[in-house]
C-alpha atoms as a PDB file:
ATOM      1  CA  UNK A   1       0.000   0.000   0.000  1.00  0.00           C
ATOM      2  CA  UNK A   2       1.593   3.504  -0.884  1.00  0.00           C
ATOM      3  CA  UNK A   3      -0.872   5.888  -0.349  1.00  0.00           C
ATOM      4  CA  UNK A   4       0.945   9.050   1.557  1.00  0.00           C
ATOM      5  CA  UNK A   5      -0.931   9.943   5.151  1.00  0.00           C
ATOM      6  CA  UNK A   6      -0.521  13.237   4.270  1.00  0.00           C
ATOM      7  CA  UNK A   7      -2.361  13.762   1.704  1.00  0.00           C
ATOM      8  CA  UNK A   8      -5.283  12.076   3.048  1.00  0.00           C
ATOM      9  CA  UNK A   9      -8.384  14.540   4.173  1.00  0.00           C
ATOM     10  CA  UNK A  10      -9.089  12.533   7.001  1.00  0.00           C
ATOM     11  CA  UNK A  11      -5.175  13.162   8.514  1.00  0.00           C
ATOM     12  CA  UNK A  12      -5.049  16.538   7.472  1.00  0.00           C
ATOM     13  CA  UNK A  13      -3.851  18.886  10.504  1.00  0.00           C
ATOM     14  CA  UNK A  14      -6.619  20.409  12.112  1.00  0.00           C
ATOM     15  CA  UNK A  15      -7.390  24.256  11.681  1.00  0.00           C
ATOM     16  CA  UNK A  16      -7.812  24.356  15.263  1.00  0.00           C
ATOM     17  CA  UNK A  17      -4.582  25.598  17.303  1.00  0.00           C
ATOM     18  CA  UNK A  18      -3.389  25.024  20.982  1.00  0.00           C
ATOM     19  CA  UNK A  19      -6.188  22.810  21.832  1.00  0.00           C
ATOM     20  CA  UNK A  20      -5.104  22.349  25.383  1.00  0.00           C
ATOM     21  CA  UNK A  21      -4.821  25.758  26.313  1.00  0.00           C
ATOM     22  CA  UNK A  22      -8.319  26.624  25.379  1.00  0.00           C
ATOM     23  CA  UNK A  23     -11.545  26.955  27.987  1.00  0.00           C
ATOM     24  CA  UNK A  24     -13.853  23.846  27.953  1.00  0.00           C
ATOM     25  CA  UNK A  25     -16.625  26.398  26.324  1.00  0.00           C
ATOM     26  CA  UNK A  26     -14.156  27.238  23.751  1.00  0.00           C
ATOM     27  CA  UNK A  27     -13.293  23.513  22.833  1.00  0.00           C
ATOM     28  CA  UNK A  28     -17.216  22.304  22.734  1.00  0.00           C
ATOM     29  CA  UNK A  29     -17.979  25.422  20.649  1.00  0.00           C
ATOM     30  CA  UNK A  30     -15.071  24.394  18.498  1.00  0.00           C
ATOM     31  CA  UNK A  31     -16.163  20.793  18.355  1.00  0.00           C
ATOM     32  CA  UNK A  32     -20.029  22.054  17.663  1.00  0.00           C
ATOM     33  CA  UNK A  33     -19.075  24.461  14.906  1.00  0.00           C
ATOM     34  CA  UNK A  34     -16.912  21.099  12.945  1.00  0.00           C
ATOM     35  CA  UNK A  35     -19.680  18.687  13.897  1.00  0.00           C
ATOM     36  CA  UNK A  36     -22.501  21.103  12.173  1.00  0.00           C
ATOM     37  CA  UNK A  37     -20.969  20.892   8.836  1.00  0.00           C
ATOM     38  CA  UNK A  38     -20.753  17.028   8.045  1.00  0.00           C
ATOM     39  CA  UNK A  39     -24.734  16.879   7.616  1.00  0.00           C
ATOM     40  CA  UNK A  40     -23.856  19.244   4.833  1.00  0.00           C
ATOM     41  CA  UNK A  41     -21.061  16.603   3.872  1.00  0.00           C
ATOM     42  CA  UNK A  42     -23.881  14.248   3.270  1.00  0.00           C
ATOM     43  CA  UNK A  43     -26.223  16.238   1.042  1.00  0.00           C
ATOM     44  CA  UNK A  44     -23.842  16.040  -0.980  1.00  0.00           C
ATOM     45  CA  UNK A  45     -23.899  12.403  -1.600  1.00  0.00           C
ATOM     46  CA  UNK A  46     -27.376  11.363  -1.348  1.00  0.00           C
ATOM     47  CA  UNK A  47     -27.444  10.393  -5.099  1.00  0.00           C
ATOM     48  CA  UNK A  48     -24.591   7.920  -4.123  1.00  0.00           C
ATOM     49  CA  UNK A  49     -26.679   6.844  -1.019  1.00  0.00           C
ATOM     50  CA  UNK A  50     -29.899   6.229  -3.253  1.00  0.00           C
ATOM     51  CA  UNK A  51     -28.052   4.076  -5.466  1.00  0.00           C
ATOM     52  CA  UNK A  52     -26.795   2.099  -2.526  1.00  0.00           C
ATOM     53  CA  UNK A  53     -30.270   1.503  -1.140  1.00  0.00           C
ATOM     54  CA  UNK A  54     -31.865   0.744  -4.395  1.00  0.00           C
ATOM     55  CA  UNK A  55     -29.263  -2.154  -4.763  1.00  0.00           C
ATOM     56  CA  UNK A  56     -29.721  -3.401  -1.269  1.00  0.00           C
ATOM     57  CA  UNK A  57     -33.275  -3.633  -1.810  1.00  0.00           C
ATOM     58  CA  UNK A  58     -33.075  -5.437  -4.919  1.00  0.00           C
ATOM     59  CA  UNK A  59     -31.080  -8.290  -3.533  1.00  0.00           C
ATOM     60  CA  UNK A  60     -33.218  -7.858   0.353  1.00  0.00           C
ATOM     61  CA  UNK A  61     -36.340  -8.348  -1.748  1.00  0.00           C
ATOM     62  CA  UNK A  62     -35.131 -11.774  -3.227  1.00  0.00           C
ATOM     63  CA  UNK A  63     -33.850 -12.952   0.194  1.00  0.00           C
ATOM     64  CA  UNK A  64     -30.761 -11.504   0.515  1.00  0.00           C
ATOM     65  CA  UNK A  65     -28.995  -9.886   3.178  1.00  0.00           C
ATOM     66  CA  UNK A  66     -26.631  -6.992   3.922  1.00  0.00           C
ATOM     67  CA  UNK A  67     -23.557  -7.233   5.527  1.00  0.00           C
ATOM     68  CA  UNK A  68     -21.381  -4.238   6.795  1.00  0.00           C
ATOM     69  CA  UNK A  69     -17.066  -4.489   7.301  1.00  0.00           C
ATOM     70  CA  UNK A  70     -15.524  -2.379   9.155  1.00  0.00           C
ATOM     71  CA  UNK A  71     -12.366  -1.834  11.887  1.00  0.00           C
ATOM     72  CA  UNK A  72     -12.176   0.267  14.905  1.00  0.00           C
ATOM     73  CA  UNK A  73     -15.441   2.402  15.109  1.00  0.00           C
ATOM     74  CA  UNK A  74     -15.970   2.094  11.510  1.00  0.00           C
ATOM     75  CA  UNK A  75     -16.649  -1.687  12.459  1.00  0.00           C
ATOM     76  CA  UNK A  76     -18.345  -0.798  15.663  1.00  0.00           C
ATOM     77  CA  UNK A  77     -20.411   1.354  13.969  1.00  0.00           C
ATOM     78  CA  UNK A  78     -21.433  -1.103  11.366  1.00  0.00           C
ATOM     79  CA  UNK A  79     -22.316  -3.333  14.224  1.00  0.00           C
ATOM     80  CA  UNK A  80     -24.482  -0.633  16.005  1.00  0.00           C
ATOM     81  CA  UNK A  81     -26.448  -0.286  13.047  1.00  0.00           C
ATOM     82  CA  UNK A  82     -27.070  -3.755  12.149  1.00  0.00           C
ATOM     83  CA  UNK A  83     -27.992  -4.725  15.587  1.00  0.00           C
ATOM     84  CA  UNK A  84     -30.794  -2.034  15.950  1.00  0.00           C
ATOM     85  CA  UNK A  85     -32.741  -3.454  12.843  1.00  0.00           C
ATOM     86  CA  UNK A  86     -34.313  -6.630  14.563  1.00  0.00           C
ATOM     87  CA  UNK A  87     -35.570  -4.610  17.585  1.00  0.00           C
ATOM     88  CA  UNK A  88     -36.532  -1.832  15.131  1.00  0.00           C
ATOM     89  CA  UNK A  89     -37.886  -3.163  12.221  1.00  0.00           C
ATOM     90  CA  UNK A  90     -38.972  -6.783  13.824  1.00  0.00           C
ATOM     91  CA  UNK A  91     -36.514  -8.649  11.267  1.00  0.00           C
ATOM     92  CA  UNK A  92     -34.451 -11.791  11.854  1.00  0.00           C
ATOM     93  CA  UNK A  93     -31.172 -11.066  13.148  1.00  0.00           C
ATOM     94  CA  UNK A  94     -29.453 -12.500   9.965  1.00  0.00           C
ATOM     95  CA  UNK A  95     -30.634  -9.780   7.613  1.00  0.00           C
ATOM     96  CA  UNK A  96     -28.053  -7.286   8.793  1.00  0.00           C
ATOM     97  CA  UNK A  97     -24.992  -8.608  10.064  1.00  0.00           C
ATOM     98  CA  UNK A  98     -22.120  -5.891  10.971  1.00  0.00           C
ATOM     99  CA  UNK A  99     -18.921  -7.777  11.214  1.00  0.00           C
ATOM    100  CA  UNK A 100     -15.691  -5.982  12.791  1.00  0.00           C
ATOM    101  CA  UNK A 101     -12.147  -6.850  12.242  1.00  0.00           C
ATOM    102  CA  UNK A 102     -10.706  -8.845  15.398  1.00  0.00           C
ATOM    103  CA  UNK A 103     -14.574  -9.894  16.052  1.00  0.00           C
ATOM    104  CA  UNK A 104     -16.892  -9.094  18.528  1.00  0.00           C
ATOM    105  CA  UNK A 105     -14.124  -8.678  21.108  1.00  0.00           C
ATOM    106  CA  UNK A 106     -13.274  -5.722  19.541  1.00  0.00           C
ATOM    107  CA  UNK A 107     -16.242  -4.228  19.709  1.00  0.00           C
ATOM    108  CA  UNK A 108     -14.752  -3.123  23.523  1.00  0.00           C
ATOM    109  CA  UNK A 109     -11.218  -3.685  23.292  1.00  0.00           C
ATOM    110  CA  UNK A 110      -9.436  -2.907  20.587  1.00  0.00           C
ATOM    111  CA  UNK A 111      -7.132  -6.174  18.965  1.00  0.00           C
ATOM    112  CA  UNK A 112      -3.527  -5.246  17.667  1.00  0.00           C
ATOM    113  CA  UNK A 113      -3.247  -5.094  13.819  1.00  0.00           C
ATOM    114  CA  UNK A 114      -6.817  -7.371  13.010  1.00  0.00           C
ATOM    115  CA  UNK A 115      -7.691  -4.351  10.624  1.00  0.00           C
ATOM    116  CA  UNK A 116      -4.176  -5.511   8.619  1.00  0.00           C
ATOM    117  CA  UNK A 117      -5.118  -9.239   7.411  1.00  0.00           C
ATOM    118  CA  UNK A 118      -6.706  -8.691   4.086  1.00  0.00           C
ATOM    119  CA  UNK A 119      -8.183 -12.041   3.994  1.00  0.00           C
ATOM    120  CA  UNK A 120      -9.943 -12.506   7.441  1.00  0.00           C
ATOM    121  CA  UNK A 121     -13.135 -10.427   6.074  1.00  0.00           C
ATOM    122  CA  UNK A 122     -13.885 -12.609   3.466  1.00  0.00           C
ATOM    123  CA  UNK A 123     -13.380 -15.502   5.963  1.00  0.00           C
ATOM    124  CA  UNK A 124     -15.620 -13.473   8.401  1.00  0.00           C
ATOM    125  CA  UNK A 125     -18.584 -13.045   6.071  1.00  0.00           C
ATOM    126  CA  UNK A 126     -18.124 -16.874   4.466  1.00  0.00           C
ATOM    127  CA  UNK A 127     -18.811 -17.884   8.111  1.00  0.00           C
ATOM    128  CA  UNK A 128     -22.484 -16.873   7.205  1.00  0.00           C
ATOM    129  CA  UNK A 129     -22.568 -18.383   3.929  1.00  0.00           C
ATOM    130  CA  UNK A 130     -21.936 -14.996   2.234  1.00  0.00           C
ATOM    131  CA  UNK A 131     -23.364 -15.712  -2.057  1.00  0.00           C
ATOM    132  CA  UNK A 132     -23.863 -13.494  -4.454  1.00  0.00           C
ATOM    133  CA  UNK A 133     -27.730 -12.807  -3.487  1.00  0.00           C
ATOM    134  CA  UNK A 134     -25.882 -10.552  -0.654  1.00  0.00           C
ATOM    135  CA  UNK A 135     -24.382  -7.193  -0.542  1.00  0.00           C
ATOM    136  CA  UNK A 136     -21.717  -5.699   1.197  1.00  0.00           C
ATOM    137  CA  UNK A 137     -20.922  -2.256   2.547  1.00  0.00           C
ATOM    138  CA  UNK A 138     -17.544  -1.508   3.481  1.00  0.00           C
ATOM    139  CA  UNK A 139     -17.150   1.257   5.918  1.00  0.00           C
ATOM    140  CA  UNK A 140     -13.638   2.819   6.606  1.00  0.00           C
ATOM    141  CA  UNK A 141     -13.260   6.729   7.233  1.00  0.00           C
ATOM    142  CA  UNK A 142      -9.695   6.375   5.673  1.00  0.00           C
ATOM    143  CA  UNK A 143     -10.510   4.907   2.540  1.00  0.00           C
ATOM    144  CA  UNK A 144      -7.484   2.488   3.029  1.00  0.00           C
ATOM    145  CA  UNK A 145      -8.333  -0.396   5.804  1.00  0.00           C
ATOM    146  CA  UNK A 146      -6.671  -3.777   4.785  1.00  0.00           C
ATOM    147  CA  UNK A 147      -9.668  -5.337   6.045  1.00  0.00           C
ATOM    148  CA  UNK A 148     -12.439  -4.024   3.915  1.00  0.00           C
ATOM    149  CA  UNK A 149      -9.834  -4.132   0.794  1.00  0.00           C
ATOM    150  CA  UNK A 150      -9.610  -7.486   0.804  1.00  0.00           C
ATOM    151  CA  UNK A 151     -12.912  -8.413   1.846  1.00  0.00           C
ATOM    152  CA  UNK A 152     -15.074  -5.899  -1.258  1.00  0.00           C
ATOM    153  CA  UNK A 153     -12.115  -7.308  -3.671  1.00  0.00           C
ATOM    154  CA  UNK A 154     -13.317 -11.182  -2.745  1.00  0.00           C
ATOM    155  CA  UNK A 155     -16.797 -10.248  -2.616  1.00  0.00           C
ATOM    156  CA  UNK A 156     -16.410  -8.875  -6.304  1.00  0.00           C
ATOM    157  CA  UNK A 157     -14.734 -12.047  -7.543  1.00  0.00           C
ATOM    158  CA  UNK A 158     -17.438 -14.293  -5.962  1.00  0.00           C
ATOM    159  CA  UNK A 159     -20.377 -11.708  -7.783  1.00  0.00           C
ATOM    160  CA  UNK A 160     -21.649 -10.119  -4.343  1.00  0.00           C
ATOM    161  CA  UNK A 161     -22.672  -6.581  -4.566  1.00  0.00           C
ATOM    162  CA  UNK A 162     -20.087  -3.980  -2.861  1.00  0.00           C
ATOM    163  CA  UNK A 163     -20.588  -0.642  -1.418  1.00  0.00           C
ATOM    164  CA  UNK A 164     -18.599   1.589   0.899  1.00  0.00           C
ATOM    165  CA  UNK A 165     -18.716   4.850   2.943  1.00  0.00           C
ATOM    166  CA  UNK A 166     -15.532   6.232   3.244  1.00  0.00           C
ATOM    167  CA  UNK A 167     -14.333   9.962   3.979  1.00  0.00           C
ATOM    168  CA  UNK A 168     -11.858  10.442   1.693  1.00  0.00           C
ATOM    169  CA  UNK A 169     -11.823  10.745  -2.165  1.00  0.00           C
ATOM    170  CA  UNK A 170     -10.366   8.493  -4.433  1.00  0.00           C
ATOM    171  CA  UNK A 171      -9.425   5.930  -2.422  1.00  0.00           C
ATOM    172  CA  UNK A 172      -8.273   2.269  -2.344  1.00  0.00           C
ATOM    173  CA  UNK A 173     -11.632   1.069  -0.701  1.00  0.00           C
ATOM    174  CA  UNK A 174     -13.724   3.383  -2.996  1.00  0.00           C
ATOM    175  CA  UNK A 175     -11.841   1.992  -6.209  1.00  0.00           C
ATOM    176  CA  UNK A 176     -13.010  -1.768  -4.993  1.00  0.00           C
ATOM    177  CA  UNK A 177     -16.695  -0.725  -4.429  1.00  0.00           C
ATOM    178  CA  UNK A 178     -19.095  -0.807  -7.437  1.00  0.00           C
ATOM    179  CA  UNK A 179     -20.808   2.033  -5.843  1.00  0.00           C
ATOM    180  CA  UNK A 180     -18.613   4.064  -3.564  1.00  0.00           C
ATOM    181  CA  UNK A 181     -20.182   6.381  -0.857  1.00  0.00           C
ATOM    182  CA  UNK A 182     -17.342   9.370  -0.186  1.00  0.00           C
ATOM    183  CA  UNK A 183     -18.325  11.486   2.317  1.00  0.00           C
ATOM    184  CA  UNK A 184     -15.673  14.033   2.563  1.00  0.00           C
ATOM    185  CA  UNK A 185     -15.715  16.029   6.068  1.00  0.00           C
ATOM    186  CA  UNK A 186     -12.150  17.546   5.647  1.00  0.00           C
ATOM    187  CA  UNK A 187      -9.704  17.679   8.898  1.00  0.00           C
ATOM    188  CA  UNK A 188     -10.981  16.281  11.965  1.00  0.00           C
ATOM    189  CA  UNK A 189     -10.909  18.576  15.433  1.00  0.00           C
ATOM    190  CA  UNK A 190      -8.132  16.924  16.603  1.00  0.00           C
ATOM    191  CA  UNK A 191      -6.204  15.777  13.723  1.00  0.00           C
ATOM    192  CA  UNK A 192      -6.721  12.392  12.803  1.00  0.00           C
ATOM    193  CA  UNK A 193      -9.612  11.882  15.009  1.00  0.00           C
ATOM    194  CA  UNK A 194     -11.777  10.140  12.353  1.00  0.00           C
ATOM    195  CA  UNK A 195     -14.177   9.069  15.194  1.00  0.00           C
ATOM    196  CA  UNK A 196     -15.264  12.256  15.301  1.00  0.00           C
ATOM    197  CA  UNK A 197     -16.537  14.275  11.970  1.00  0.00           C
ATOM    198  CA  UNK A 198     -16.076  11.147   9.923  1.00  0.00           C
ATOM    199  CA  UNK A 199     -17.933   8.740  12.450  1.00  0.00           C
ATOM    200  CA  UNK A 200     -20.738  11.488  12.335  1.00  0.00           C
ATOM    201  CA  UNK A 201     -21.033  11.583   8.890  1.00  0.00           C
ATOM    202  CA  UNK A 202     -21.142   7.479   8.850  1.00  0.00           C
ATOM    203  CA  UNK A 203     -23.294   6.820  11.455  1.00  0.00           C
ATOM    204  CA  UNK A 204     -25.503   9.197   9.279  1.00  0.00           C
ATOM    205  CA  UNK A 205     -24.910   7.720   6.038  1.00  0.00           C
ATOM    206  CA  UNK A 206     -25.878   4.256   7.666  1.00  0.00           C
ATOM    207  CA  UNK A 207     -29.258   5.716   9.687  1.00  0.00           C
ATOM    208  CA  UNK A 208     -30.353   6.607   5.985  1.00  0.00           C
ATOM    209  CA  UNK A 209     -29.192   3.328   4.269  1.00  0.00           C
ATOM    210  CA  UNK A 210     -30.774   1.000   7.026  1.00  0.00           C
ATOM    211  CA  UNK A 211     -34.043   3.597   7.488  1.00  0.00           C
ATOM    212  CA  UNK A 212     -34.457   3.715   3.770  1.00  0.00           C
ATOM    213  CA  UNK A 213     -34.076  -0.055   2.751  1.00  0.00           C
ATOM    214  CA  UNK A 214     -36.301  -1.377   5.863  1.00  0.00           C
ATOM    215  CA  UNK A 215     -39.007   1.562   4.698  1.00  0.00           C
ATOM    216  CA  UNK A 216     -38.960   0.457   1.382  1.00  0.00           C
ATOM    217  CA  UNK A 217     -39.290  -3.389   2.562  1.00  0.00           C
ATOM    218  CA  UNK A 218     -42.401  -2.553   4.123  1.00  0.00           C
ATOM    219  CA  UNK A 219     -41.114  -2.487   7.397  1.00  0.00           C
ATOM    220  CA  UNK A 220     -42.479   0.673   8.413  1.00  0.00           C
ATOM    221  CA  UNK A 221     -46.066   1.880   7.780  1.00  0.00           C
ATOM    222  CA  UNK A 222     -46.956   5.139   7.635  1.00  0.00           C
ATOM    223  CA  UNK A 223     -44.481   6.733  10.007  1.00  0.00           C
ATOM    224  CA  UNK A 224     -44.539   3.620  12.562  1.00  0.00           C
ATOM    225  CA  UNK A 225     -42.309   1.001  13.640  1.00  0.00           C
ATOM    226  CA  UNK A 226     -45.294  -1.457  13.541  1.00  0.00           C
ATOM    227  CA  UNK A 227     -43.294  -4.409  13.542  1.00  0.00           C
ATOM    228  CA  UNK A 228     -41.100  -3.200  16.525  1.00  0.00           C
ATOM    229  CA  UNK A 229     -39.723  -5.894  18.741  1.00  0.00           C
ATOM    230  CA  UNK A 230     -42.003  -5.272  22.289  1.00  0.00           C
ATOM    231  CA  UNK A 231     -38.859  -5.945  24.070  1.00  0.00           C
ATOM    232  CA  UNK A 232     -39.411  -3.344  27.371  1.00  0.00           C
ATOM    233  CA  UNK A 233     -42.278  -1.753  29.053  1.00  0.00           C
ATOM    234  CA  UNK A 234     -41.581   1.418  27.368  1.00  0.00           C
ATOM    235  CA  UNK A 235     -42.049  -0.074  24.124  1.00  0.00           C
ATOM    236  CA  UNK A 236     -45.228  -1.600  25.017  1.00  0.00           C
ATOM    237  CA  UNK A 237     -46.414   1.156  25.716  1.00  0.00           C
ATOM    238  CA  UNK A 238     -45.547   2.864  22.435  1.00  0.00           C
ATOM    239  CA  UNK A 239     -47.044   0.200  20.698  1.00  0.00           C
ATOM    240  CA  UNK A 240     -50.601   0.276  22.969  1.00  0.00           C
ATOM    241  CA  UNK A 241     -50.831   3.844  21.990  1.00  0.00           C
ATOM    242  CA  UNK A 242     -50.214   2.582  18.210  1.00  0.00           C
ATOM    243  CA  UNK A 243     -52.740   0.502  18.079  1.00  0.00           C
ATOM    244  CA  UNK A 244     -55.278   3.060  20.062  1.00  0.00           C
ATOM    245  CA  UNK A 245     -54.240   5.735  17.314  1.00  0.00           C
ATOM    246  CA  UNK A 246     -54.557   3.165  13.912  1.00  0.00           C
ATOM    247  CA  UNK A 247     -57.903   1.519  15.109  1.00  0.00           C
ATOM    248  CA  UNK A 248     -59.973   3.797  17.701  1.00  0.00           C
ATOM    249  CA  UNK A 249     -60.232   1.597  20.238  1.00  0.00           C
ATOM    250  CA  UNK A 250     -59.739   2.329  24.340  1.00  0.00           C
ATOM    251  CA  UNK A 251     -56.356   2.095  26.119  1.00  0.00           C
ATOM    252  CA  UNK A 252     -57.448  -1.337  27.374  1.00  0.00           C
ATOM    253  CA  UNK A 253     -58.552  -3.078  24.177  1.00  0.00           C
ATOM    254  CA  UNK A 254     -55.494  -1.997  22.711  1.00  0.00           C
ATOM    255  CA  UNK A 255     -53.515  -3.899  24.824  1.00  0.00           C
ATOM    256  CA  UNK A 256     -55.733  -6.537  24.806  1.00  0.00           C
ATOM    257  CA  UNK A 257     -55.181  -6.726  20.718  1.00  0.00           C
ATOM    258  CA  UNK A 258     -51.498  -6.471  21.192  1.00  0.00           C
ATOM    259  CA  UNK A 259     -51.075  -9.021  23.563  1.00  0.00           C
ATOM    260  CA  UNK A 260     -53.358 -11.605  21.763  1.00  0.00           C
ATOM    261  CA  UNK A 261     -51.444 -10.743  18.267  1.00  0.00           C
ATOM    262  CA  UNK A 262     -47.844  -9.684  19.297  1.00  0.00           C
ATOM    263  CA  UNK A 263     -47.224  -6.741  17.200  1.00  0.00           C
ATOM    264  CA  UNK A 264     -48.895  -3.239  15.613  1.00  0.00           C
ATOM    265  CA  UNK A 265     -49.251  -4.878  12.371  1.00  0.00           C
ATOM    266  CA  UNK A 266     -50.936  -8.075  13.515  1.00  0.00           C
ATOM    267  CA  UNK A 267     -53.203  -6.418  16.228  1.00  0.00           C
ATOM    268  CA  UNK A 268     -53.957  -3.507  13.759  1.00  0.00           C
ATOM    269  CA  UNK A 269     -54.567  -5.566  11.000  1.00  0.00           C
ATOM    270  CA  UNK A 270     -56.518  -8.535  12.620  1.00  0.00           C
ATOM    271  CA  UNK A 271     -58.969  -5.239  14.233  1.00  0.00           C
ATOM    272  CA  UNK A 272     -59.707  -4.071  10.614  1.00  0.00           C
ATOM    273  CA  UNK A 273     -60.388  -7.964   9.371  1.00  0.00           C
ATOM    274  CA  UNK A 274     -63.294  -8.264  12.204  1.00  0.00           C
ATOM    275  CA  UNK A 275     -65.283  -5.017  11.384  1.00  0.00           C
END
């Protein structure tokens, strides 16, 4: 790999001097000011984004699933977002699968050079029977991971779709992704920090993916998680209030519906068969 550090956005030198000489007020003001411009960042890419989602769906829709790569909180972020869909959405845990370098270890504790083996990703994702129904997102704010090189260049040669979100342009993981998300955020706060700006703008980037492709699988209807898993009290009683909102019914018969049919959709749905 000879791509130069230096002439990567991501590891530019932040425009911030002196950082530990200023007030706490001026640092979080600082911070604020970077963080508000990476939604702007985004805009900019949301015909890249659509693209993205419109594949997912296409291979979702014939049983397929998505899978996200990533190291260090790139990975964990991929994680995050793939384990809030089966809660969220009410889909099996296997339709989303984030997998991290160094595995789900290093989701806490980071492991010594996993990110480095080009070949364990492609290992990683064959442990779920990866084919080329799938797709796979790599996420890396550098653009350069070993990791999710090696594992979007195997995916290509076994036909899987490939994606990425990275935050810098032109870069080795972009170049191995048939349709390559770059979200460029510039220099970080404190330079280098891509968990910062660049983790903002891909924990974005993946809230839309994720939001749009369970929308568009009829996971959501209307505005409501009706197929929410009704995994805590405070969820129940979102989905009581749900149900008392979609049919007109009282408090009590909502909950009665929901408990004899398990979700919004089936309690909702079973109210408007028996009218």
């Amino acid at each position: 790999m000879t791509e130069n550090l230096s002439k990567l956005a991501t590891e530019s030198d932040s425009k911030y001097l002196d950082l530990d000489k200023q007030s706490v007020d001026t640092i979080l003001r600082q911070i604020n000011a970077e963080d508000k411009t990476v939604p702007y960042s985004v805009e900019k890419v949301i015909p890249q984004i659509e693209k993205v989602v419109e594949q997912v769906v296409a291979r979702m829709e014939k049983g397929g699933r998505l899978f996200y790569i990533g190291a260090g909180t790139s990975g964990r972020l991929g994680v995050v977002d793939a384990s809030e869909c089966p809660p969220t959405y009410g889909v099996p845990h296997d339709w989303v699968i984030g997998l991290i370098a160094g595995g789900d270890g290093a989701i806490r504790k980071a492991v010594e050079n996993a990110e480095d083996d080009e070949q364990q990703a492609w290992l990683d994702m064959k442990a779920y029977d990866i084919d080329e129904n799938d797709a796979v997102i790599g996420i890396a704010a550098s653009g350069r991971t070993p990791y999710v090189i090696g594992g979007l260049r195997d995916a290509n040669a076994h036909g899987v779709l490939t994606a990425c979100i990275v935050c810098n342009e032109g870069s080795l993981i972009a170049k191995e992704a048939q349709f390559p998300i770059e979200v460029v955020v510039g220099p970080e706060y404190v330079t280098g920090s891509t968990r910062m700006k660049s983790g903002t703008a891909q924990k974005l980037v993946l809230n839309m993916i994720s939001t749009a492709v369970m929308i568009r699988l009829g996971r959501v209807r209307g505005n409501k998680m009706v197929d929410m898993a009704l995994s805590n009290h405070k969820l129940v009683l979102r989905a009581i209030r749900m149900v008392k909102e979609a049919t007109g019914v009282s408090e009590d018969k909502a909950s009665e519906l929901l408990d004899q049919h398990g979700s919004v959709r089936a309690a909702v749905d079973a109210f408007h068969a028996s009218i």
